[in-house]
Protein backbone atom coordinates (compact mmCIF):
# COMPACT_ATOMS: atom_id res chain seq x y z
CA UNK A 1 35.02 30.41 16.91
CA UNK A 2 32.00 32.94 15.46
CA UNK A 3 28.71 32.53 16.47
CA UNK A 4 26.19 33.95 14.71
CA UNK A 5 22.27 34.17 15.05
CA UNK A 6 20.44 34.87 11.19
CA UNK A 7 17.02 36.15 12.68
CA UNK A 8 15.30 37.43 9.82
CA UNK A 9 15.82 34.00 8.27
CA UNK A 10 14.60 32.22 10.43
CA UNK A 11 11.23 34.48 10.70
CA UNK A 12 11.32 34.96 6.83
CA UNK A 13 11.85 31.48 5.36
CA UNK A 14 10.80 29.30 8.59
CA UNK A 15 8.39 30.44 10.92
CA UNK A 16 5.59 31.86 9.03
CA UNK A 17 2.85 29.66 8.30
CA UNK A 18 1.69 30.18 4.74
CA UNK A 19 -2.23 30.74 4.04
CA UNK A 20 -4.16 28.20 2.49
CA UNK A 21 -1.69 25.09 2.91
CA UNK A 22 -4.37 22.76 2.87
CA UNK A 23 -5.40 24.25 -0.43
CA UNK A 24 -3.98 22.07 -2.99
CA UNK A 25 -5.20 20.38 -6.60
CA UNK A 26 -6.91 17.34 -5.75
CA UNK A 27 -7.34 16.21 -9.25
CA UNK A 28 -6.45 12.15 -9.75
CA UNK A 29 -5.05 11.00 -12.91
CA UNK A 30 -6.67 7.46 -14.46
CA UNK A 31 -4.12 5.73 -13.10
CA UNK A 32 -3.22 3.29 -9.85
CA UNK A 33 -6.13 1.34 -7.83
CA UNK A 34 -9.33 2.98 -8.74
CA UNK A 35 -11.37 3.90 -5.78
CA UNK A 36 -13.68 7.19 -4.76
CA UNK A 37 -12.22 10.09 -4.17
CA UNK A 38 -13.61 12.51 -1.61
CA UNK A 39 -15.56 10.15 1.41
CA UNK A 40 -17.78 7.44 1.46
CA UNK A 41 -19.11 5.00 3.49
CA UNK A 42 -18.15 1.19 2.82
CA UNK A 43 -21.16 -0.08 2.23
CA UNK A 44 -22.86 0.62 -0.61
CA UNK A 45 -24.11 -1.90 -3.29
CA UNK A 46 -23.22 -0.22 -6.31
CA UNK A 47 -19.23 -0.27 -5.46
CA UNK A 48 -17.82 -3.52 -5.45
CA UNK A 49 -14.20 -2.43 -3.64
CA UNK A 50 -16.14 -1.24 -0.66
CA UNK A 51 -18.40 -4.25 -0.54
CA UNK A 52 -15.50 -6.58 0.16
CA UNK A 53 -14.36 -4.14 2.96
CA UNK A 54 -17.97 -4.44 4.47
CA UNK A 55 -17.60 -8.02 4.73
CA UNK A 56 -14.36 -8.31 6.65
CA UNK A 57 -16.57 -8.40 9.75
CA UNK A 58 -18.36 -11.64 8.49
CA UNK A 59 -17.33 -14.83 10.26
CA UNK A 60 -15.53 -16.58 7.26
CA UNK A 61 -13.44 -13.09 6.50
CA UNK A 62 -12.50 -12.51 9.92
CA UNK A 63 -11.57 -16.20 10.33
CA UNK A 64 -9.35 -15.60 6.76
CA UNK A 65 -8.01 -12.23 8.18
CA UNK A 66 -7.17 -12.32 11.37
CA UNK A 67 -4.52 -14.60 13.51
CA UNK A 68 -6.76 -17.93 15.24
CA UNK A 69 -6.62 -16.64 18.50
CA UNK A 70 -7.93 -12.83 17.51
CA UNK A 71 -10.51 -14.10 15.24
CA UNK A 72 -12.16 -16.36 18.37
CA UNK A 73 -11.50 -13.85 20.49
CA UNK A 74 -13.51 -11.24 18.03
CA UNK A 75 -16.14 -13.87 17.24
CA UNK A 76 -17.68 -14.60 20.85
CA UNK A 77 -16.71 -10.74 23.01
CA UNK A 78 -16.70 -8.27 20.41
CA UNK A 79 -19.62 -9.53 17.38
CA UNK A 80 -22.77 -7.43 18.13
CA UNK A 81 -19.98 -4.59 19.05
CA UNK A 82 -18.37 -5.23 15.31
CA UNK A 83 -21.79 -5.69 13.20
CA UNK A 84 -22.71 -2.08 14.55
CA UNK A 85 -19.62 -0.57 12.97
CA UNK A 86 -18.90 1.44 9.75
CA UNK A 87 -15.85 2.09 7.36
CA UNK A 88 -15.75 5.07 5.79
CA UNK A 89 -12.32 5.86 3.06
CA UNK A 90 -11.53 9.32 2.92
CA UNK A 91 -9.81 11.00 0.04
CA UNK A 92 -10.33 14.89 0.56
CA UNK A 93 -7.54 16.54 2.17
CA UNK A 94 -9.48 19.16 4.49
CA UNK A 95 -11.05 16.05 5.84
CA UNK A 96 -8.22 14.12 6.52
CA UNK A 97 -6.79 16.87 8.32
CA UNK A 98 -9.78 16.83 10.38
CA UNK A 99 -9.35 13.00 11.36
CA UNK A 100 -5.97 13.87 11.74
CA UNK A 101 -6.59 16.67 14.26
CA UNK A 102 -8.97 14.01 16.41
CA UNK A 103 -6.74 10.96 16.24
CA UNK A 104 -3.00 12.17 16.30
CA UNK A 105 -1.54 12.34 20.14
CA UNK A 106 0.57 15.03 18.97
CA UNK A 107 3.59 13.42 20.89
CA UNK A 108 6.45 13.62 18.19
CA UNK A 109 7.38 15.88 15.24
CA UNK A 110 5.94 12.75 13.37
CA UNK A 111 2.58 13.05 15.18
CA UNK A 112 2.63 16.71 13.61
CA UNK A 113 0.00 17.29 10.32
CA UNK A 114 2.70 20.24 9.13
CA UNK A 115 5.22 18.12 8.86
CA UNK A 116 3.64 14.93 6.66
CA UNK A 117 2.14 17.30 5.11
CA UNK A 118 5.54 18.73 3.72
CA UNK A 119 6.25 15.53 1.82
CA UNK A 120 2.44 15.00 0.47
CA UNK A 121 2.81 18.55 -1.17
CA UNK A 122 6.12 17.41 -2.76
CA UNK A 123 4.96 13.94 -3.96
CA UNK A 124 1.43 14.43 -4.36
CA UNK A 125 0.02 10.65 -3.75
CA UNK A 126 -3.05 9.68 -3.42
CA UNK A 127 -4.99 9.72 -0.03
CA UNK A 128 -6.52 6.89 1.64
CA UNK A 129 -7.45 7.05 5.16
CA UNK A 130 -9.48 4.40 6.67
CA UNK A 131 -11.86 5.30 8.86
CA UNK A 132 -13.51 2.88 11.57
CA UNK A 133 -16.72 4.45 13.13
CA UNK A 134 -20.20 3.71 14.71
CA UNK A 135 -23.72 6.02 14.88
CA UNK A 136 -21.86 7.88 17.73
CA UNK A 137 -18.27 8.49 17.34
CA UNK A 138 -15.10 7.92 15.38
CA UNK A 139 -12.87 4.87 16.46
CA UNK A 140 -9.68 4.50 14.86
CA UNK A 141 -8.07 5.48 11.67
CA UNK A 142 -5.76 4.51 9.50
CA UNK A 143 -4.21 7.21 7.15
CA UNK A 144 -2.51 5.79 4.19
CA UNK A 145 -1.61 7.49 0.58
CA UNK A 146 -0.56 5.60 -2.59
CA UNK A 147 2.45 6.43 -4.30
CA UNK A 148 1.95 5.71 -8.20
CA UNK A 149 5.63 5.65 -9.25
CA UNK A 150 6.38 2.54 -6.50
CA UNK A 151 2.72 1.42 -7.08
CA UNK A 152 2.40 0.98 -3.13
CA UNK A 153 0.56 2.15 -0.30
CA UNK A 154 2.67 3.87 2.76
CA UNK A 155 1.75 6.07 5.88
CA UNK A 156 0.64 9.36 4.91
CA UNK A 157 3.88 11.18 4.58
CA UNK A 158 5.51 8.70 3.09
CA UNK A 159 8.13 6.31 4.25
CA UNK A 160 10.45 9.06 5.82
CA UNK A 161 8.39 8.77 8.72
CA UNK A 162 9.18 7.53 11.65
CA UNK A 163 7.75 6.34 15.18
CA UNK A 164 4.57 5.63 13.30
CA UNK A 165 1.48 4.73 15.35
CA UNK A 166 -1.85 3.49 15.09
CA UNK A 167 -5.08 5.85 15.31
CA UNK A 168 -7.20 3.89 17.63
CA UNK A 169 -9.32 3.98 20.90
CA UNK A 170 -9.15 0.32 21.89
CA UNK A 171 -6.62 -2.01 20.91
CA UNK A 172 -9.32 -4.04 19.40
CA UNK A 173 -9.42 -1.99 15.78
CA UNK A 174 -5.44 -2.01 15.28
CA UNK A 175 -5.67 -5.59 14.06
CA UNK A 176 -8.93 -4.86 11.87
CA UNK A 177 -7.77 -1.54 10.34
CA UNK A 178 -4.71 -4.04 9.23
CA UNK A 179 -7.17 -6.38 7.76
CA UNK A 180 -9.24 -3.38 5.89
CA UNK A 181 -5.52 -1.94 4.06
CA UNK A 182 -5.15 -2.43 0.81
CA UNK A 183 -2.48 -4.55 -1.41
CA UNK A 184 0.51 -3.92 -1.64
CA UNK A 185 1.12 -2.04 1.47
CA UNK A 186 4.46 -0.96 3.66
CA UNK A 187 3.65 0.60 7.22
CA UNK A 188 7.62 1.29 8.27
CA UNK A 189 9.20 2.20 11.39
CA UNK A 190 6.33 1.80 13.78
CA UNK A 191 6.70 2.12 17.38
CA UNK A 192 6.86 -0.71 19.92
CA UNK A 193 4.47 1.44 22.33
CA UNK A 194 1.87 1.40 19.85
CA UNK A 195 2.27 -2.94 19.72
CA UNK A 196 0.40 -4.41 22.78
CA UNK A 197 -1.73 -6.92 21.37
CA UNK A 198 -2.14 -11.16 21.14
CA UNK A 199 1.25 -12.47 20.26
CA UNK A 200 0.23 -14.09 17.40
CA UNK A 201 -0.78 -11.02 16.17
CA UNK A 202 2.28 -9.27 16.83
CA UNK A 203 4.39 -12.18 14.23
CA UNK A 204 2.94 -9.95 11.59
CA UNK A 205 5.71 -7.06 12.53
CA UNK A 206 9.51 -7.60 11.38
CA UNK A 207 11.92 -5.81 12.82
CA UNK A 208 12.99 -2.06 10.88
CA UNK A 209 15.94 -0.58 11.26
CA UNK A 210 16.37 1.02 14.65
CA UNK A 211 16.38 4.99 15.42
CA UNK A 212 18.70 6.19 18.05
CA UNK A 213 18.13 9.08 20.56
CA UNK A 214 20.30 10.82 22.99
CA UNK A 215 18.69 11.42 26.94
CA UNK A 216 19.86 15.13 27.98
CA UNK A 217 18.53 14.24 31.47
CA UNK A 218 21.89 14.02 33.12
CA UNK A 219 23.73 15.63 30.62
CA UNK A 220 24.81 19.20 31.41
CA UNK A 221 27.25 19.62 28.60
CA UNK A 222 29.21 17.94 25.25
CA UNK A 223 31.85 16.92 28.27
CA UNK A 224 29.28 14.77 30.05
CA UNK A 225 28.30 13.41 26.71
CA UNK A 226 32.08 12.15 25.88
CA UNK A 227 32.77 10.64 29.56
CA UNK A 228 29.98 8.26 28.70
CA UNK A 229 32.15 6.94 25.69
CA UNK A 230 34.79 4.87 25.60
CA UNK A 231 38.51 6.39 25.97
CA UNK A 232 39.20 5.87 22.21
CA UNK A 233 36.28 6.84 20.90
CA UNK A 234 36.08 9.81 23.11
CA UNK A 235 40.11 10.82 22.07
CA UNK A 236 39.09 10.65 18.58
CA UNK A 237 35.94 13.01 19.02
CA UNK A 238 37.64 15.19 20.78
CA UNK A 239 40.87 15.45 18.05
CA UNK A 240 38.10 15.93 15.12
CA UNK A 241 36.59 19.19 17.31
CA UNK A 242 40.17 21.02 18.11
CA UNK A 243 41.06 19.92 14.30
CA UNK A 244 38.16 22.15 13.31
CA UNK A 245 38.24 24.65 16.11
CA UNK A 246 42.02 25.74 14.98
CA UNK A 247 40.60 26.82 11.81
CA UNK A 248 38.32 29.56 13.39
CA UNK A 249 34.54 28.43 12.56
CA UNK A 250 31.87 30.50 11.91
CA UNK A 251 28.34 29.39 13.05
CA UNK A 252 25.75 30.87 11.29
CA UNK A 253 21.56 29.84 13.24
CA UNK A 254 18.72 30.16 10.85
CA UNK A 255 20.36 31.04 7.40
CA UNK A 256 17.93 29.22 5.64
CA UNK A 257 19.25 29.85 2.25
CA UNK A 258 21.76 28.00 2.83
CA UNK A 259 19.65 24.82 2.22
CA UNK A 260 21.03 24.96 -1.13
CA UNK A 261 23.96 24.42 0.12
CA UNK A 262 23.02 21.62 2.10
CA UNK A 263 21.61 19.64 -0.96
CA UNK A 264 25.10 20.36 -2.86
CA UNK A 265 27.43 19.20 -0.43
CA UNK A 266 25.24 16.11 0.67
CA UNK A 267 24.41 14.74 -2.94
CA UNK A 268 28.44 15.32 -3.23
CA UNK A 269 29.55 13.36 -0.73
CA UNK A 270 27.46 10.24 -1.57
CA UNK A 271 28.98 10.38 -4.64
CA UNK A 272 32.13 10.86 -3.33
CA UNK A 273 31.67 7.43 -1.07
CA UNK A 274 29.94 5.88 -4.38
CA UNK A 275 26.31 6.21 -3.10
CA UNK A 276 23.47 7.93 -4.25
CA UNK A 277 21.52 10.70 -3.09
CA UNK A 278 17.94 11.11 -2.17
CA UNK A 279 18.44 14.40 -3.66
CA UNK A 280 18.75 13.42 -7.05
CA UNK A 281 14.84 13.16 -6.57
CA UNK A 282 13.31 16.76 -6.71
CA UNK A 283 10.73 15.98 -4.60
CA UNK A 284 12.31 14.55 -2.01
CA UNK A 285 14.27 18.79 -2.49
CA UNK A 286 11.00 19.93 -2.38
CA UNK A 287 9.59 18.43 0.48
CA UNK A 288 12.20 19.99 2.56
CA UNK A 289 12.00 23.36 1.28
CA UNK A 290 8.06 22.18 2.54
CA UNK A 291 9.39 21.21 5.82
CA UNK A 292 11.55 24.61 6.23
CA UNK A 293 8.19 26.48 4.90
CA UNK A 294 5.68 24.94 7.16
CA UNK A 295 7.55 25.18 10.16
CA UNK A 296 6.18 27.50 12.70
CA UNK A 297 2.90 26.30 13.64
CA UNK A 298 3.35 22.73 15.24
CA UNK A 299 7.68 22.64 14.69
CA UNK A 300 9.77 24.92 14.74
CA UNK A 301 12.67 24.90 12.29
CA UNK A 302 16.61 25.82 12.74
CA UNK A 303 19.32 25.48 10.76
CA UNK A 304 23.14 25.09 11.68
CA UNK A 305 26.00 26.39 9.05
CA UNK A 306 29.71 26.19 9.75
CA UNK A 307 31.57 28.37 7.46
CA UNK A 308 35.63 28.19 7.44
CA UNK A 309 37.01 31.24 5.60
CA UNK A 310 34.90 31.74 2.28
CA UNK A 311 33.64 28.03 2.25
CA UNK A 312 30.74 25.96 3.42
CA UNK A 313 31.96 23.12 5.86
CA UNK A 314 28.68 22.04 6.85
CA UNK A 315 24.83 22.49 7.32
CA UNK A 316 22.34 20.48 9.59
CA UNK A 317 18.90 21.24 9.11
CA UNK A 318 16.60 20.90 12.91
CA UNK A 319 13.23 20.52 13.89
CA UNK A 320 12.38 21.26 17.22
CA UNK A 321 8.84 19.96 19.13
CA UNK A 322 7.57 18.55 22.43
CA UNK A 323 11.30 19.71 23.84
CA UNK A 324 13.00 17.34 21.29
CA UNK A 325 15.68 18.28 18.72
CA UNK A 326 15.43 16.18 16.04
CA UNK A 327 18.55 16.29 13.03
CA UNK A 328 16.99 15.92 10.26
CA UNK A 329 19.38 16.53 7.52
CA UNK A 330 22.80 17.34 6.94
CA UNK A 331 25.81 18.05 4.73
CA UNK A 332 29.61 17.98 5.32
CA UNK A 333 32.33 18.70 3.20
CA UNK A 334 34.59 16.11 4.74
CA UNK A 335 36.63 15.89 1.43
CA UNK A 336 38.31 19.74 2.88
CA UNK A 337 37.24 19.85 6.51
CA UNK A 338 37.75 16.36 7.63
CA UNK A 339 36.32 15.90 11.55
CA UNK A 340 33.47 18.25 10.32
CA UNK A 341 30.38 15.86 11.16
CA UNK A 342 31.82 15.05 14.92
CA UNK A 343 32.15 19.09 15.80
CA UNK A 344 28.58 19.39 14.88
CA UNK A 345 27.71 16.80 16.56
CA UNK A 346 28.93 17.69 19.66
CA UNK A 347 27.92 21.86 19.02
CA UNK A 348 24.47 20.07 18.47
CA UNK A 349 24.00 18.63 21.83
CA UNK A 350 25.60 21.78 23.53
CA UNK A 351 22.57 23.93 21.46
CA UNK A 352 20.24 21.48 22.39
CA UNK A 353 21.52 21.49 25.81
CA UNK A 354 20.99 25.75 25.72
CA UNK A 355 17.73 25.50 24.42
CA UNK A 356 16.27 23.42 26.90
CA UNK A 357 15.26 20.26 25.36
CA UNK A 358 15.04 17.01 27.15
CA UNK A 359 16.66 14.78 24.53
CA UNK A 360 18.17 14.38 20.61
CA UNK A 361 16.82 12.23 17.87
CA UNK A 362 19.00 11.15 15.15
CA UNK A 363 16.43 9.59 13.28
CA UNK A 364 17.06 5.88 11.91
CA UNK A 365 19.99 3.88 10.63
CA UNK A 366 23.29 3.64 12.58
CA UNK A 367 25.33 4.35 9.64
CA UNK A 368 27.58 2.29 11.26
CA UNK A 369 28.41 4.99 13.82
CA UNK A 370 24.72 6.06 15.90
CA UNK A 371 25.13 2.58 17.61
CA UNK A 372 28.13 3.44 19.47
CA UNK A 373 27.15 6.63 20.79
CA UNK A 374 23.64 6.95 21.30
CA UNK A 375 20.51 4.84 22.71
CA UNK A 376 18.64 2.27 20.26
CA UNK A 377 14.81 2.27 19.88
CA UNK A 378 13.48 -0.70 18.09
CA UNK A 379 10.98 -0.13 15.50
CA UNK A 380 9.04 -2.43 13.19
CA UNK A 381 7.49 -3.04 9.81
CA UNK A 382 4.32 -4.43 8.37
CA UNK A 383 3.92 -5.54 5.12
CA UNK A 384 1.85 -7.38 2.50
């Protein structure tokens, strides 16, 4: 097997940060919800959007709003603390970033501005962070964007994200930034750490589809990986890697051209298995080249090819932060290389083992396979 590091990639198409990426065309089309672009304060009489949002802290729309329980709660501890507050939507991009920057705990690639900020460039929505503040300081935010072609609002960065998490100081605000969001709305895959409020409240989350992560605590190599499994499932993981290994791989780090490649072989296989692709979207392209371009600053990006011969068996595009690897996307030509995706796998958690990081995240869905390997994390979903 040939092991190859692709430097100059890596430096060229991945590690750079370009100038000016918060430089972009802010010009709205007539078209979706109208509200201000830019910032402004909720509360002034000419704009009759923002007046409703002033009054969610009146008795009647707190008591409409709000689970029983919260809205007594709210009524009798926290009123002369709530009529002293002020909402504030925010549009501009520069100042998002900003409230980004202050809010963000910077614990997971999805904590990371770059990297939402890779799938905003690609599908351009419209921004719409809500902003909960008094006279002194800033107290929780909510950053949404609107996506005209599914005429909804998501997290900012769409709903690829994951282990999404609530801007806020107190617990307190979670419930009333909730109130404040706009119609129709999907906040996906949020995490359970960020849910510590009154029961009742909580009944507003359903349950998402669970991401699955690997601990590298006590795991020393792909061996101690398989040993956890069970006999068959190890026998078969191991069969798929010497099936590959006899053919004399070649693994190319940080040949970020072959993205392309990537895209092919991934949008083929769906079709092969009658799916479809998120590829056939050229955004969804674009936000990864984004992703790949960005990288550097916050993430760091690698890229895994295994060539057999003259042919492209597979790619996996990483992200690395806060000692995690995270697989982000992949393609395998399992039509000619059959066992490709399991010798990856287990080269995967062997590089992530060499570079030091503490754990793996394979991201959401089982695809009927992540459940019997790896660890579940429960996420969940608001919606109205």
């Amino acid at each position: 097997m040939d092991y190859q590091k692709n430097s100059s990639a890596s430096e060229n198409e991945a590690g750079e940060q370009p100038p000016g990426s918060l430089s972009i065309n802010n010009k709205k089309k007539d078209s979706g919800p109208s509200f201000k672009t830019g910032s402004f304060l909720v509360g002034q009489k000419n704009n009759s959007q923002v007046t409703k949002l002033q009054n969610i802290f009146s008795p009647q729309s707190l008591k409409n709003a709000l689970p029983l329980a919260l809205t007594d709660s709210y009524q009798t501890e926290y009123s002369e603390f709530l009529k002293n507050l002020d909402i504030e939507i925010v549009s501009d991009v520069k100042r998002c970033f900003e409230l980004w920057e202050e809010f963000s705990p910077k614990k997971s690639l999805f904590d990371t501005w770059e990297f939402r900020l890779a799938f905003f460039l690609a599908y351009k929505p419209k921004l719409h962070f809500i902003l909960l503040k008094n006279k002194s300081e800033n107290l929780a935010l909510l950053p949404l964007c609107y996506e005209e072609d599914k005429k909804k609002y998501f997290w900012f960065g769409s709903a690829w994200q994951e282990e999404n998490k609530f801007f806020a100081k107190k617990s307190i605000f979670i419930p009333l930034l909730l109130a404040l969001s706009p119609r129709p709305i999907l906040l996906n895959a949020i995490s359970l750490d960020d849910i510590s409020l009154d029961k009742q409240f909580t009944e507003d989350f359903r349950p998402d589809d669970s991401k699955y992560i690997l601990d590298l605590k006590n795991i020393q190599s792909p061996e101690d990986f398989l040993m956890r499994l069970k006999k068959n499932r190890r026998h078969d993981l191991r069969k798929d890697r010497r099936r590959i290994e006899k053919q004399n791989p070649q693994i190319i780090i940080n040949n970020f051209s072959n993205f392309e490649d990537l895209v092919k072989i991934s949008t083929e296989r769906l079709k092969q298995k009658g799916g479809k692709a998120d590829w056939k979207d050229p955004r969804r392209v674009e936000a990864f080249r984004q992703v790949i371009r960005l990288g550097g600053k916050s993430y760091k990006m690698r890229m895994i090819t295994v060539r057999v011969g003259k042919k492209v068996a597979g790619v996996d595009l990483i992200a690395l932060f806060n000692d995690c690897y995270h697989t982000l996307k992949c393609g395998y030509d399992v039509k000619n290389f059959s066992g490709i995706g399991n010798f990856v796998n287990l080269f995967e958690i062997q590089d992530a083992i060499c570079l030091g990081m503490k754990k793996i995240d394979f991201l959401q869905n089982s695809y009927q396979w992540k459940d019997r390997w790896f660890e579940e994390v429960l996420l969940v979903k608001y919606e109205k």
